[in-house]
N, C-alpha and C. Protein backbone atom coordinates (compact mmCIF):
# COMPACT_ATOMS: atom_id res chain seq x y z
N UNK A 1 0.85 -1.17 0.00
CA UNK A 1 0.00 0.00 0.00
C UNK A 1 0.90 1.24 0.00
N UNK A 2 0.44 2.13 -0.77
CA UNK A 2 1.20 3.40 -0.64
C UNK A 2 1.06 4.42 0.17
N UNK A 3 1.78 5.18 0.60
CA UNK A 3 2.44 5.79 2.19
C UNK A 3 1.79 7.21 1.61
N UNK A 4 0.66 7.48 1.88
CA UNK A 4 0.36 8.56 1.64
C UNK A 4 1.45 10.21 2.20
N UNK A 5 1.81 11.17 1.41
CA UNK A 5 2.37 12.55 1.92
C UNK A 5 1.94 13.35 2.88
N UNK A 6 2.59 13.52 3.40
CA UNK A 6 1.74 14.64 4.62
C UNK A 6 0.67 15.83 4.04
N UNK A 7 1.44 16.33 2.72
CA UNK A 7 0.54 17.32 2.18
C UNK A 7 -1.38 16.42 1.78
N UNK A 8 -1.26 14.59 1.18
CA UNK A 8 -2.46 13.76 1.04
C UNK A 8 -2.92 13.96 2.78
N UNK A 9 -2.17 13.37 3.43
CA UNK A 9 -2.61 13.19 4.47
C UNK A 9 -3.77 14.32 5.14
N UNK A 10 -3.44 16.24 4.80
CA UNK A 10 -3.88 17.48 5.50
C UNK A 10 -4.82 17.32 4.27
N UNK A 11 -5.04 16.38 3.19
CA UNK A 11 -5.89 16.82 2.47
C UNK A 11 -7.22 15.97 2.69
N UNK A 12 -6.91 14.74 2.71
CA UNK A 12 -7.81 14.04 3.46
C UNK A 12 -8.28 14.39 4.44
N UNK A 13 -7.50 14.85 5.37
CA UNK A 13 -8.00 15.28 6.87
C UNK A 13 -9.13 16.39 6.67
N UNK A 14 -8.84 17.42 5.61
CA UNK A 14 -9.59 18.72 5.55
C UNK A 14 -11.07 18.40 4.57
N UNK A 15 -10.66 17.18 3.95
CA UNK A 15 -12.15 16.69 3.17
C UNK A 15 -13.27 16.05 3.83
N UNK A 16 -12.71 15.34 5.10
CA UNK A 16 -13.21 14.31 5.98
C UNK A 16 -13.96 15.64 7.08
N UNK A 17 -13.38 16.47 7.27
CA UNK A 17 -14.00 17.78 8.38
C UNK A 17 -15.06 18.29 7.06
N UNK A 18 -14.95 18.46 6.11
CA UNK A 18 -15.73 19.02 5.25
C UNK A 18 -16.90 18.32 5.47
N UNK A 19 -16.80 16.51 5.18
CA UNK A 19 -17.98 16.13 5.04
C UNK A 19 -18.67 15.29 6.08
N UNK A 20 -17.79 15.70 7.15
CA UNK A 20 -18.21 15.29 8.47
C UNK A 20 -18.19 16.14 9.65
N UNK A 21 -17.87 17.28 9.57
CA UNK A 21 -17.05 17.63 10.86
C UNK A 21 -15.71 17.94 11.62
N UNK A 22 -15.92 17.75 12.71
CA UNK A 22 -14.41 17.42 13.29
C UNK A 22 -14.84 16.96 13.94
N UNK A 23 -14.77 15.17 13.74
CA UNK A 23 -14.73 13.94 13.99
C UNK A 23 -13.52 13.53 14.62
N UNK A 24 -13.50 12.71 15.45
CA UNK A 24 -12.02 11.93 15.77
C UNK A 24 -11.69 11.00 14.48
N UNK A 25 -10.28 10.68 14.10
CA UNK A 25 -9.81 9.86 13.30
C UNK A 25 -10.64 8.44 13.15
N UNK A 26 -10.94 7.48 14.48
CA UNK A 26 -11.10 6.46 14.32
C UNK A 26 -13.28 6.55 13.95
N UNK A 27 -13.47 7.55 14.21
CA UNK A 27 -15.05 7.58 13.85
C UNK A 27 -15.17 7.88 12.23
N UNK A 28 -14.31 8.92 11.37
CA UNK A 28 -13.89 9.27 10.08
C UNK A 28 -13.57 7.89 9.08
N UNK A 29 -12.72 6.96 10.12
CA UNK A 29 -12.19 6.08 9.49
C UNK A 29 -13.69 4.90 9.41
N UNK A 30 -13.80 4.85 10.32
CA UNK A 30 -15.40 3.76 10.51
C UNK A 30 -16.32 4.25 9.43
N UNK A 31 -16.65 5.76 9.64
CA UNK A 31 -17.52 5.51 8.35
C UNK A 31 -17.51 5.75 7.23
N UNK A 32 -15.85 5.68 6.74
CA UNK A 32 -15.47 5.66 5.48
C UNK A 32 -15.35 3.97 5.15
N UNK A 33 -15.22 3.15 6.57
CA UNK A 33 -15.42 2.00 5.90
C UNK A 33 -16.38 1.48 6.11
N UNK A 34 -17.41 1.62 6.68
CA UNK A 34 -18.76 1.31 6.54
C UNK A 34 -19.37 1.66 5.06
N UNK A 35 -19.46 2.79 4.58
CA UNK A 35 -19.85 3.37 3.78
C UNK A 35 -19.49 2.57 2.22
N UNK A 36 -18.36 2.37 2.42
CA UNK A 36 -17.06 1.78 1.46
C UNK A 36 -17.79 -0.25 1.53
N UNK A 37 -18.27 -0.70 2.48
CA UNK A 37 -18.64 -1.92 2.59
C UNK A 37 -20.14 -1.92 1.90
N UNK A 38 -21.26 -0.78 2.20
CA UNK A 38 -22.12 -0.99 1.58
C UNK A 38 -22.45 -0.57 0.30
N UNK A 39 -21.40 0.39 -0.23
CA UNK A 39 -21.24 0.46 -1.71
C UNK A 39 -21.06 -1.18 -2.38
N UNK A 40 -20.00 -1.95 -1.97
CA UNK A 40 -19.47 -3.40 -2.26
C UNK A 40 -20.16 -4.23 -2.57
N UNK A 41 -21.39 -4.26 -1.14
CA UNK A 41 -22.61 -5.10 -0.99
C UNK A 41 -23.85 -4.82 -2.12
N UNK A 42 -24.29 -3.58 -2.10
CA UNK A 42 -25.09 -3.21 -3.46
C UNK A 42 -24.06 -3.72 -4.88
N UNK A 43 -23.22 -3.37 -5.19
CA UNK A 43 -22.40 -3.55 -6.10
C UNK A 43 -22.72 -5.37 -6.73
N UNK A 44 -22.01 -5.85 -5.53
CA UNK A 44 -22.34 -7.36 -5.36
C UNK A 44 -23.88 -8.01 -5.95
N UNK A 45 -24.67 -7.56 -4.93
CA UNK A 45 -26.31 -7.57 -5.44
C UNK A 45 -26.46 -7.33 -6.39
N UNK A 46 -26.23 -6.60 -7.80
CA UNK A 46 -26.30 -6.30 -9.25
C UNK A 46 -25.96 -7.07 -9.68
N UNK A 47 -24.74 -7.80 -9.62
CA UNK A 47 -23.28 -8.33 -10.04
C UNK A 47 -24.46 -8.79 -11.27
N UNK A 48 -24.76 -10.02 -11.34
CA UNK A 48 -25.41 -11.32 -12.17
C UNK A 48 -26.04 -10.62 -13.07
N UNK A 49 -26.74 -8.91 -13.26
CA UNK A 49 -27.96 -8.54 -13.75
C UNK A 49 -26.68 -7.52 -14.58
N UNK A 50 -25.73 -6.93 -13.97
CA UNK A 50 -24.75 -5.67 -14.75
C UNK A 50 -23.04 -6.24 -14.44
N UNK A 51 -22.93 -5.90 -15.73
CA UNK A 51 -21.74 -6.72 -15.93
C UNK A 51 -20.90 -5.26 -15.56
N UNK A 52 -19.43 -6.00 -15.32
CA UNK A 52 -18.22 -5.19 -14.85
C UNK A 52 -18.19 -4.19 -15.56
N UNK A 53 -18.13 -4.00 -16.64
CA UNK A 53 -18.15 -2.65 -17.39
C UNK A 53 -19.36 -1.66 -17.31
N UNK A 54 -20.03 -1.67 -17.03
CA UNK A 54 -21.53 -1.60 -17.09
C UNK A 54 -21.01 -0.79 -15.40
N UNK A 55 -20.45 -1.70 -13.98
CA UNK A 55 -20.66 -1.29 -12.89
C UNK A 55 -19.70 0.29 -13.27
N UNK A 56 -18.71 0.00 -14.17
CA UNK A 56 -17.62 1.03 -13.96
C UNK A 56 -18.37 2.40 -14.59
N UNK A 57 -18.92 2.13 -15.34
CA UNK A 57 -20.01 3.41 -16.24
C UNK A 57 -20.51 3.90 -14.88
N UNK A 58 -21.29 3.53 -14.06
CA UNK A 58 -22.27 3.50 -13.32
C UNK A 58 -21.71 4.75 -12.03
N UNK A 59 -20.55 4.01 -11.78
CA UNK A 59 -19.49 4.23 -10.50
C UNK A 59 -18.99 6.10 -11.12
N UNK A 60 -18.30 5.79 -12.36
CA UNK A 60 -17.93 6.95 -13.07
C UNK A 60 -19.22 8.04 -13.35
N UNK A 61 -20.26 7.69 -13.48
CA UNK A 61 -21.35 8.70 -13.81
C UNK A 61 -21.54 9.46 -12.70
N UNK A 62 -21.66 8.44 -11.52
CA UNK A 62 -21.82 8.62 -10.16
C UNK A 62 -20.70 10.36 -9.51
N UNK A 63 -19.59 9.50 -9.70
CA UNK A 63 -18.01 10.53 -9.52
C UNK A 63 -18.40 11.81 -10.18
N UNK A 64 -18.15 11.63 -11.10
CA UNK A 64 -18.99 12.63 -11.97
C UNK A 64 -19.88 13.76 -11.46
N UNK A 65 -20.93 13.44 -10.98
CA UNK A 65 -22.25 13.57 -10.43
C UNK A 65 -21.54 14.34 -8.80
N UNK A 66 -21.01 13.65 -8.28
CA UNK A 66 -19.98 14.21 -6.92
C UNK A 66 -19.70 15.42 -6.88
N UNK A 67 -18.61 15.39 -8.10
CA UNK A 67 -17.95 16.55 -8.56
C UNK A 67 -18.51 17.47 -8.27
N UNK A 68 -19.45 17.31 -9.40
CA UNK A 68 -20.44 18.39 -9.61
C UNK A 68 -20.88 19.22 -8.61
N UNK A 69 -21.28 18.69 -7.58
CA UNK A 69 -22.14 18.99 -6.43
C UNK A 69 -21.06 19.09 -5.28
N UNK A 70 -19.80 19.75 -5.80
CA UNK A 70 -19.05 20.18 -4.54
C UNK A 70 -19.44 21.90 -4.65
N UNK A 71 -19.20 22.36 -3.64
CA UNK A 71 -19.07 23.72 -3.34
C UNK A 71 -17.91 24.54 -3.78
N UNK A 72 -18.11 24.69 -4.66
CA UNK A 72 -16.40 25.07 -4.95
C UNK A 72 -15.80 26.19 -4.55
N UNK A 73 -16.49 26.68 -3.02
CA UNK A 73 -15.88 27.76 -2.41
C UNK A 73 -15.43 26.58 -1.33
N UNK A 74 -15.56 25.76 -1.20
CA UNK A 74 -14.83 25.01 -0.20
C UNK A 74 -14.11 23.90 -1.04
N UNK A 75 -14.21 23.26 -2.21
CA UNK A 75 -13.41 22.64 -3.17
C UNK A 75 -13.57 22.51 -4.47
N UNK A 76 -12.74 23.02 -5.02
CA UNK A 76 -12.52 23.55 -6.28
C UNK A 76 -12.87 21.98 -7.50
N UNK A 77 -12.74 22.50 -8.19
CA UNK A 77 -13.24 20.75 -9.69
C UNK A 77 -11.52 20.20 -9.51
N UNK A 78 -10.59 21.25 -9.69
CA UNK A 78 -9.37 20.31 -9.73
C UNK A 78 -8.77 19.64 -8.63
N UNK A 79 -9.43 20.39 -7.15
CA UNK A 79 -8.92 19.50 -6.31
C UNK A 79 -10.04 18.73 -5.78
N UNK A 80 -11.18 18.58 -6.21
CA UNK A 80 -11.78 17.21 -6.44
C UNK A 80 -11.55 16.25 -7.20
N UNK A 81 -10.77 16.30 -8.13
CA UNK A 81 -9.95 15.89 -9.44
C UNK A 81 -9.38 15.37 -8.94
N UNK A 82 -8.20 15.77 -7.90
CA UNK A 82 -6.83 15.71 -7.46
C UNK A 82 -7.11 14.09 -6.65
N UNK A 83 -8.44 14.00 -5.78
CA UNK A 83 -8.76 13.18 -4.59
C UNK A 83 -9.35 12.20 -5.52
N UNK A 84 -10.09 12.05 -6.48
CA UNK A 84 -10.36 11.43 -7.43
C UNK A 84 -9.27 10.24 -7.94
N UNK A 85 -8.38 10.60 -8.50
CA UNK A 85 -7.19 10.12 -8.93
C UNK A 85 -6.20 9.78 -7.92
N UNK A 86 -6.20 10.54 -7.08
CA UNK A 86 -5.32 10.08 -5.96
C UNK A 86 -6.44 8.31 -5.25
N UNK A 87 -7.26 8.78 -4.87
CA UNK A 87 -8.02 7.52 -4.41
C UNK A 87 -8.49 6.35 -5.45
N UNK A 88 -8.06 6.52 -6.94
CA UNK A 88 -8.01 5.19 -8.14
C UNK A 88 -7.06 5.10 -7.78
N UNK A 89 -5.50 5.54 -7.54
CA UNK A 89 -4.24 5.33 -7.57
C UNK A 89 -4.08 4.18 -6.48
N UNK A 90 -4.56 4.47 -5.04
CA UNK A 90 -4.73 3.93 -4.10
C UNK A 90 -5.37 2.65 -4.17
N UNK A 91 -6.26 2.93 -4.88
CA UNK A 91 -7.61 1.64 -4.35
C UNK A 91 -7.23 0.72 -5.63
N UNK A 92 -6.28 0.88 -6.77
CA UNK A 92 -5.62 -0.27 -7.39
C UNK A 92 -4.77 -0.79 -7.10
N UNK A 93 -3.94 0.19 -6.23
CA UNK A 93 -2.51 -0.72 -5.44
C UNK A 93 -2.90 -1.82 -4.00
N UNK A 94 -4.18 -1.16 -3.86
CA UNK A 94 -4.75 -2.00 -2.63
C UNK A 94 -5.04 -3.42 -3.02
N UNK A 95 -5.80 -3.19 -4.78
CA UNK A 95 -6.54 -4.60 -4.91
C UNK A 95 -5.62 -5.04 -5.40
N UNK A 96 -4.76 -4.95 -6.43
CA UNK A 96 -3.44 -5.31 -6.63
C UNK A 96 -2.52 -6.06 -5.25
N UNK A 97 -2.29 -5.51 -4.43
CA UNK A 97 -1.56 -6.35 -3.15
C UNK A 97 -2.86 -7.21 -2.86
N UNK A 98 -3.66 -6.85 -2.56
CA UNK A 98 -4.39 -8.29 -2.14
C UNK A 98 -4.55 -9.52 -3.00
N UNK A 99 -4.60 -9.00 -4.45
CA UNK A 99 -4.54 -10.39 -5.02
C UNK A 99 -2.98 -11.05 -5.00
N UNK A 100 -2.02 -10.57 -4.84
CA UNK A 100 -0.72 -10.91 -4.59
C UNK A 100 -0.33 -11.77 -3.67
N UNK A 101 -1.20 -10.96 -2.89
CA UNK A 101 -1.31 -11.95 -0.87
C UNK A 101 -2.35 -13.13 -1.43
N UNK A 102 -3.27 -13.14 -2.16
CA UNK A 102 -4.16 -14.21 -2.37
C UNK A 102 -3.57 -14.89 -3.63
N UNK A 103 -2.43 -14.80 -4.18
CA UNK A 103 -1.65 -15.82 -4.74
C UNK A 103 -2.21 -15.66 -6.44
N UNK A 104 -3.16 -14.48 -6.66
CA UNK A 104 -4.03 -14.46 -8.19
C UNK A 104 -2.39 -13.66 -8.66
N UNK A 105 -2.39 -13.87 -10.05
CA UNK A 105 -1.05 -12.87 -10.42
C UNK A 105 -1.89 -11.77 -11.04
N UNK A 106 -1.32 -10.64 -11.24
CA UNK A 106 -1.97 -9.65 -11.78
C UNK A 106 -1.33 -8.78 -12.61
């Protein structure tokens, strides 16, 4: 997994107060993975009816749609951009090591 920068790190931190508050770390972190589990679970539930390409349209329209609906006196399109790409960057090196640890080659 990659070692996020201190500058990712104050940026995350300042997105997470945006869309939560000022939360403690381990409550931020819970319901980014809660949140993150029931995206998976719906995802899952489709699976048989929308095929993989089909989910990625879906996911991307979605992002998209995010964007859009930021405030851009509190975040701008490029540094929603920025968290965008930074968090594909992430979340392929994640599934990438796990299939590594689970022995799939990739």
């Amino acid at each position: 997994m990659m070692t996020p920068t201190t500058e990712q790190k104050e940026r995350y931190d300042r997105v997470c107060r945006q869309m939560w508050g000022e939360l403690n770390e381990v409550v931020v972190k819970y319901k980014h993975g809660a949140l993150y589990v029931e995206l998976c679970e719906l995802l899952a539930k489709h699976h048989p009816d929308v095929s993989s390409d089909q989910m990625l349209a879906i996911a991307a329209n979605l992002v998209g749609k995010l964007i859009a609906m930021q405030d851009p006196r509190v975040i701008t399109p490029q540094a929603a951009m920025l968290i965008v790409v930074e968090n594909i960057t992430i979340g392929n090196r994640e599934i990438l090591d796990q299939l590594s640890v689970e022995g799939i080659p990739n």
